[in-house]
C-alpha atoms as a PDB file:
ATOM      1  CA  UNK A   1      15.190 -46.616  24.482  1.00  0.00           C
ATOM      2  CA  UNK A   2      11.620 -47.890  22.851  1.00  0.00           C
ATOM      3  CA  UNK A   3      10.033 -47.155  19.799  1.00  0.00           C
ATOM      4  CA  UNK A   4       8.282 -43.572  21.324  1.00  0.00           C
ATOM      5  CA  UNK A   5      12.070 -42.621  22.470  1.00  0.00           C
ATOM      6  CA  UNK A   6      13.236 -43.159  18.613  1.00  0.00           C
ATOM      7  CA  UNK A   7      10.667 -40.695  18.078  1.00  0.00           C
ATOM      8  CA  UNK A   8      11.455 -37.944  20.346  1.00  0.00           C
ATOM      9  CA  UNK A   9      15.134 -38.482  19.173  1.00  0.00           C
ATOM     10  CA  UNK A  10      14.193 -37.826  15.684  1.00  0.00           C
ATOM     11  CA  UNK A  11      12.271 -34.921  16.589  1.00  0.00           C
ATOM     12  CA  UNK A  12      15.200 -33.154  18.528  1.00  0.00           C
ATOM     13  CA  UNK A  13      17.805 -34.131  16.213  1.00  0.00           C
ATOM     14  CA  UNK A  14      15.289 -32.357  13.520  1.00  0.00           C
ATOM     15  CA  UNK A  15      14.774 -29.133  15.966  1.00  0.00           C
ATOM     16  CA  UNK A  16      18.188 -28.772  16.540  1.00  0.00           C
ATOM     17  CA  UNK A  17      19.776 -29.228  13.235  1.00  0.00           C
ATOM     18  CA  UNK A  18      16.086 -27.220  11.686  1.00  0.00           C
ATOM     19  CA  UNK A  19      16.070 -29.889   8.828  1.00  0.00           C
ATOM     20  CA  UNK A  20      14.151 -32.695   8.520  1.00  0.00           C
ATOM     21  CA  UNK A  21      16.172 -36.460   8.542  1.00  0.00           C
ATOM     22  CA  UNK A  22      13.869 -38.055   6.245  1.00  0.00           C
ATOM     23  CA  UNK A  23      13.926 -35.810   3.660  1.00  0.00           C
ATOM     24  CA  UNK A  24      14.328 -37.332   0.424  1.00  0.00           C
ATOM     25  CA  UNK A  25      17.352 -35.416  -1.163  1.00  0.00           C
ATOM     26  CA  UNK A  26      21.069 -35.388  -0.293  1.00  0.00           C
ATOM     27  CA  UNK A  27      22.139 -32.195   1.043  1.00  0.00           C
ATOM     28  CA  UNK A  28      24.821 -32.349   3.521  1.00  0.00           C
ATOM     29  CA  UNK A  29      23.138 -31.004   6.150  1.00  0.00           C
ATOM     30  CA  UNK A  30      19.977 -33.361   6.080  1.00  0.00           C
ATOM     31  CA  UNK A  31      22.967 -36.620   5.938  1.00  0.00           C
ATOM     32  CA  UNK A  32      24.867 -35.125   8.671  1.00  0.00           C
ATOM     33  CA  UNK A  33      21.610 -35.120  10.786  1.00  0.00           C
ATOM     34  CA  UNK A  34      20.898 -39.011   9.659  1.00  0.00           C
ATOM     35  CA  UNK A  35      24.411 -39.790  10.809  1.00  0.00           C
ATOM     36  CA  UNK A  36      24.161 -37.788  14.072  1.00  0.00           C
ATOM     37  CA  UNK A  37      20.796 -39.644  14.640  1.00  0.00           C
ATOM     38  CA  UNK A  38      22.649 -43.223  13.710  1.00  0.00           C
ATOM     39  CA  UNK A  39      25.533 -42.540  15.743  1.00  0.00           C
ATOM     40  CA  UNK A  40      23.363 -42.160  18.937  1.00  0.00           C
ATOM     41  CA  UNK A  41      21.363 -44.697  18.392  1.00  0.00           C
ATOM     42  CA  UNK A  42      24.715 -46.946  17.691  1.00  0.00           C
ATOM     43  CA  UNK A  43      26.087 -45.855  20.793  1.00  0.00           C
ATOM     44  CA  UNK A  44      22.676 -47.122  22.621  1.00  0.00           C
ATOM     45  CA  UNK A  45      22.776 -50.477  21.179  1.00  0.00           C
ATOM     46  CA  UNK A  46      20.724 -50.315  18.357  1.00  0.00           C
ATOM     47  CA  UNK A  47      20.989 -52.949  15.649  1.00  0.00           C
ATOM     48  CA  UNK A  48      21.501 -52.055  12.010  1.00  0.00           C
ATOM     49  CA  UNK A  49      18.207 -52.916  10.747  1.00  0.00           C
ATOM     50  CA  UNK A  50      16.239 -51.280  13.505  1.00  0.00           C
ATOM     51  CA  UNK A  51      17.897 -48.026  12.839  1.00  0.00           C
ATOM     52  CA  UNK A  52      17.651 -48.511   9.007  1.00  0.00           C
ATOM     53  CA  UNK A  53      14.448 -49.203   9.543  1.00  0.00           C
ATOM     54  CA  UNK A  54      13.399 -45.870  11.449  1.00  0.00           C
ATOM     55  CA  UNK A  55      15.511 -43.678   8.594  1.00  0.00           C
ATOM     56  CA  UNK A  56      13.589 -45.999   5.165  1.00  0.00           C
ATOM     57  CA  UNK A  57      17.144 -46.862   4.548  1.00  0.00           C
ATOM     58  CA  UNK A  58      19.293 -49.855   4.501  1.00  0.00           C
ATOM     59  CA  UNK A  59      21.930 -51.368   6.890  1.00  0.00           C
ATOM     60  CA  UNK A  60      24.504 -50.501   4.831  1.00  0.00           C
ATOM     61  CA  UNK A  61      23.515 -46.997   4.640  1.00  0.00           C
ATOM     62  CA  UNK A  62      23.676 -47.305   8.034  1.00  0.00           C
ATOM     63  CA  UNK A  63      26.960 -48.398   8.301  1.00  0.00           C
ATOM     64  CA  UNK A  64      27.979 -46.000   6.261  1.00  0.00           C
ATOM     65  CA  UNK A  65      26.976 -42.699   8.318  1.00  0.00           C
ATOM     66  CA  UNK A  66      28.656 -44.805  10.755  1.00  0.00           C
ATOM     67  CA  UNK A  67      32.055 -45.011   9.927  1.00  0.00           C
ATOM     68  CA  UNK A  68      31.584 -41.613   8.337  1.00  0.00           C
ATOM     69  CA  UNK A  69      30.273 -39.694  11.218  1.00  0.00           C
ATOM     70  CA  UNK A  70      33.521 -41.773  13.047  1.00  0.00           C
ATOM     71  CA  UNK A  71      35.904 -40.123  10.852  1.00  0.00           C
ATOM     72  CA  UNK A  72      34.331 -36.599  11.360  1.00  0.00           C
ATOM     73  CA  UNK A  73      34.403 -37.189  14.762  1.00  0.00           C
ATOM     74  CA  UNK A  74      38.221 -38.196  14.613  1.00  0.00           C
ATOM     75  CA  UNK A  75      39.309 -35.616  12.030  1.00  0.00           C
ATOM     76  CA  UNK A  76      37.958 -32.866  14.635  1.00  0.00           C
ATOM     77  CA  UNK A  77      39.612 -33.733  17.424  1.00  0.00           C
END
């Protein structure tokens, strides 16, 4: 994936979810699009910073929607 696929990514996660993942606020439905977003990109090989970088947020954040999209993932299954 290159920097124009990031894009596109954004702009289907966006379309499907109809929100908008850099939105600044913290409804659940804008996060849950930021860690949908992460995860895939994770799951490509994507470092930290690069994704944190594409979202304005930090690695931690990033980390974060990790482990929490993980446990969403797990709960549901």
């Amino acid at each position: 994936m290159e920097r124009n696929d990031i894009e596109v990514l954004k702009n289907i996660v966006n379309m499907v979810l109809v929100t908008d993942i850099h939105a600044k606020n913290r409804q659940r439905y804008v996060v849950e699009g930021r860690m949908i977003y992460t995860k895939i990109l994770r799951e490509y090989g994507y470092s930290l910073n690069r994704i944190g970088c594409s979202l304005k947020k930090d690695h931690t954040t990033i980390i974060h929607y990790t482990r929490a999209i993980d446990k969403l993932i797990d709960a549901n299954d």
